[in-house]
C-alpha atoms as a PDB file:
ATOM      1  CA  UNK A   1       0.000   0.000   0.000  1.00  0.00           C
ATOM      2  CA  UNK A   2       0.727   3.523  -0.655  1.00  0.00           C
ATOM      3  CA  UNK A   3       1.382   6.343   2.080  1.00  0.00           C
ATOM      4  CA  UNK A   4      -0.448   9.569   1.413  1.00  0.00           C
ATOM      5  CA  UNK A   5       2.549  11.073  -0.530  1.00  0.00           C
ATOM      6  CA  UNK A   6       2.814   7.984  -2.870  1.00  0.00           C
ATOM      7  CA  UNK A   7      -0.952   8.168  -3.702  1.00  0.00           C
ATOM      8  CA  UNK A   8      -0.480  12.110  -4.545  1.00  0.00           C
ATOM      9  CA  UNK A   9       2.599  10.697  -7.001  1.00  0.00           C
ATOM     10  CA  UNK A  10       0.438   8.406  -8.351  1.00  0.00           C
ATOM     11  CA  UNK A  11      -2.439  11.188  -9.108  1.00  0.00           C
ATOM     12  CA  UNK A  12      -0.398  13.443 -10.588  1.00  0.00           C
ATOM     13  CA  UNK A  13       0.750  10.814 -12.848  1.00  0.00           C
ATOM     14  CA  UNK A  14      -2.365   9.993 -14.200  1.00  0.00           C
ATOM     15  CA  UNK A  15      -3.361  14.215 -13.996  1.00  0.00           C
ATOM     16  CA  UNK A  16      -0.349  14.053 -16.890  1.00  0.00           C
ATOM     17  CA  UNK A  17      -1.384  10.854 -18.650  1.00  0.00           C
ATOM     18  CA  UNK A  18      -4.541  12.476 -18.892  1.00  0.00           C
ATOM     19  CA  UNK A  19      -3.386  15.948 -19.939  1.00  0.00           C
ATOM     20  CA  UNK A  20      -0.720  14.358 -22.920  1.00  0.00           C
ATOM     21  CA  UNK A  21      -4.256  12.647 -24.547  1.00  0.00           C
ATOM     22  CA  UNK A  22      -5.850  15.809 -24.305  1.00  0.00           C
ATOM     23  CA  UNK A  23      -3.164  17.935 -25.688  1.00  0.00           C
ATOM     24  CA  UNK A  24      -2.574  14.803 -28.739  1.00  0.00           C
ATOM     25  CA  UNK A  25       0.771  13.990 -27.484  1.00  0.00           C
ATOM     26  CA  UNK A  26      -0.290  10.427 -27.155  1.00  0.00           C
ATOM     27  CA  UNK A  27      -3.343   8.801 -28.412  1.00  0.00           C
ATOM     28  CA  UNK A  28      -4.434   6.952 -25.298  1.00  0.00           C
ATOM     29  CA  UNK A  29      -3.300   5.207 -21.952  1.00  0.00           C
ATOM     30  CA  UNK A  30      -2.805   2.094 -24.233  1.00  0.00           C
ATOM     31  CA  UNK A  31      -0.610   3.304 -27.014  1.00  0.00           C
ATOM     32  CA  UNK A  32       1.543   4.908 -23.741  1.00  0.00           C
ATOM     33  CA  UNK A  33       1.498   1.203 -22.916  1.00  0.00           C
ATOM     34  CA  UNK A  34       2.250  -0.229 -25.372  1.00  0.00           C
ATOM     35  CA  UNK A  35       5.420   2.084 -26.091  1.00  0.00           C
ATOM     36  CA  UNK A  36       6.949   1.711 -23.063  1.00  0.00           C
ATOM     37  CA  UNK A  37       6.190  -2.079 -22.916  1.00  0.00           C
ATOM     38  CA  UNK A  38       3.771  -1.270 -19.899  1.00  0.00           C
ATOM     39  CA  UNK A  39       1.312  -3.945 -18.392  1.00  0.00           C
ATOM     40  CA  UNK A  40      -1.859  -2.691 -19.697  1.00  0.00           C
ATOM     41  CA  UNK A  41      -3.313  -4.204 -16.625  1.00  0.00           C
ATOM     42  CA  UNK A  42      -0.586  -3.026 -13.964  1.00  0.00           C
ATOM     43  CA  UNK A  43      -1.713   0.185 -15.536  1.00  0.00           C
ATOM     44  CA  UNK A  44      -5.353   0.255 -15.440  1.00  0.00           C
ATOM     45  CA  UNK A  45      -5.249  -2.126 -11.683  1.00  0.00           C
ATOM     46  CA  UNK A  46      -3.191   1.766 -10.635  1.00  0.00           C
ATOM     47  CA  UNK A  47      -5.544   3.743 -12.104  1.00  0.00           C
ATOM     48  CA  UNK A  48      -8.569   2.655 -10.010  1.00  0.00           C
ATOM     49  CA  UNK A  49      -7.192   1.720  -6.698  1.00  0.00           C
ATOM     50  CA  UNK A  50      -4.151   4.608  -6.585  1.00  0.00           C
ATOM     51  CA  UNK A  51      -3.195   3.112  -3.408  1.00  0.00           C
ATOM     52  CA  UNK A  52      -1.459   0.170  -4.733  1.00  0.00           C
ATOM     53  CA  UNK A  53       2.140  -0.259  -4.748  1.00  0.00           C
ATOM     54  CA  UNK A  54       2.950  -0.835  -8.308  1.00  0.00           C
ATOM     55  CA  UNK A  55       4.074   2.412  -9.961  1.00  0.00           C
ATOM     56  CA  UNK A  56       7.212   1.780 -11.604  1.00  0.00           C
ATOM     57  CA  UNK A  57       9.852   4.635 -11.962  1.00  0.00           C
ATOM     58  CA  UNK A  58      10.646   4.086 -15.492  1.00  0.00           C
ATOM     59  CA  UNK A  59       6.703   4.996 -16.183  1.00  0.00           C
ATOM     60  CA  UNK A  60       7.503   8.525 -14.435  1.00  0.00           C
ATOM     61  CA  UNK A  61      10.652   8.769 -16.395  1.00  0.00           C
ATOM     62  CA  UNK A  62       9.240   8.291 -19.777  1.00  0.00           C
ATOM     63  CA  UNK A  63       6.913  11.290 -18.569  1.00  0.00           C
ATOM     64  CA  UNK A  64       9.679  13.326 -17.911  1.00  0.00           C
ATOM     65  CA  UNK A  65      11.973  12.861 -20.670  1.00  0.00           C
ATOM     66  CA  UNK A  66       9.814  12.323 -23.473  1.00  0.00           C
ATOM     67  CA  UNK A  67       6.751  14.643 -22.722  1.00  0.00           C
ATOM     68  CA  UNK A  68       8.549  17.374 -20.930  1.00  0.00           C
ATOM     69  CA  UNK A  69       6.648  16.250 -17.349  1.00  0.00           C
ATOM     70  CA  UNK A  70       7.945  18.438 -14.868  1.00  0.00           C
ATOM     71  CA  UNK A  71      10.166  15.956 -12.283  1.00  0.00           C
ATOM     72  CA  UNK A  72       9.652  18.742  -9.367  1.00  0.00           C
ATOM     73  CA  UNK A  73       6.209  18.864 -10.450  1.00  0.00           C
ATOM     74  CA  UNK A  74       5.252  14.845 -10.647  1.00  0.00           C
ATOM     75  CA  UNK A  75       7.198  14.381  -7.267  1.00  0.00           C
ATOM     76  CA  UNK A  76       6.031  17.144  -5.228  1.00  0.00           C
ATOM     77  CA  UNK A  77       2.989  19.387  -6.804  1.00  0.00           C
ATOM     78  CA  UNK A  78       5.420  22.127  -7.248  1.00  0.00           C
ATOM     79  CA  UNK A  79       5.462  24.534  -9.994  1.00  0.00           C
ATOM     80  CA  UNK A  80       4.099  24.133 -13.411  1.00  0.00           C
ATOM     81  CA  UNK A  81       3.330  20.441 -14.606  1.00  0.00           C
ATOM     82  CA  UNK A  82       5.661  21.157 -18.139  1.00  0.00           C
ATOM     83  CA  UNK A  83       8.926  22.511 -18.299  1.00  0.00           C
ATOM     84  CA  UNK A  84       7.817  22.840 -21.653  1.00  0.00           C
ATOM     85  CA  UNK A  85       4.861  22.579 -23.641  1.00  0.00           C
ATOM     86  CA  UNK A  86       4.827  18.581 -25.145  1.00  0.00           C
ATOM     87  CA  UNK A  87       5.117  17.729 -28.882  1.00  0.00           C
ATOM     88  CA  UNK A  88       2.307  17.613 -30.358  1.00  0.00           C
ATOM     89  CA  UNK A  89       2.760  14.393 -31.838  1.00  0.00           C
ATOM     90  CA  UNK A  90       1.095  10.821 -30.935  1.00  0.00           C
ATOM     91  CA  UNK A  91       4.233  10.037 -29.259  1.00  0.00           C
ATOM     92  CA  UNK A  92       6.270   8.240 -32.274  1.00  0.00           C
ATOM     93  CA  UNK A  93       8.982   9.360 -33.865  1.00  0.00           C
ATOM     94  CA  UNK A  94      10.778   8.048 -36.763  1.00  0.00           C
ATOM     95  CA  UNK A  95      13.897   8.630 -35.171  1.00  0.00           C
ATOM     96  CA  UNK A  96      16.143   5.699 -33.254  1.00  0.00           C
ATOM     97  CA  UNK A  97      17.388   5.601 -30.207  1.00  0.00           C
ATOM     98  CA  UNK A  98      20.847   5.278 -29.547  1.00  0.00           C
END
């Protein structure tokens, strides 16, 4: 189980999930899945009971580096929730990692 903080990680989390879909920076909470190799189910399981312990780290991280999440912001509520506005893609470049 969660402490209080860890739910309010969780939250805003999903608050920029949510706001990425809205803004067209990803299609949906499955194609963010799917990207990242995310359990679907470990995903939606957190989405209705936020008090479960099974937010993984990378998920935050592919917030933060990819969408420009704020990591202040996701961790504590502080400041704005971008450091700067997303792409306004559906998350998939042509481009390779290296």
């Amino acid at each position: 189980m969660q402490n209080a903080e860890g739910i309010k990680i969780v939250e805003r989390f999903f608050e920029a999930l949510y706001d990425l879909i809205e803004k067209k920076a990803l299609r949906g909470k499955q194609t963010f899945a799917n990207k990242y190799g995310i359990n679907r189910r470990h995903l939606w399981i957190l989405e209705q009971n936020k008090s479960r312990d099974i937010l993984q780290l990378a998920w935050i991280a592919h917030l933060i580096r990819d969408y420009n999440v704020s990591a202040d912001w996701i961790m504590t509520g502080n400041g704005k929730m971008y450091v700067k506005e997303p792409p306004k893609r559906f998350g998939f470049t042509n481009k390779k990692r290296e």
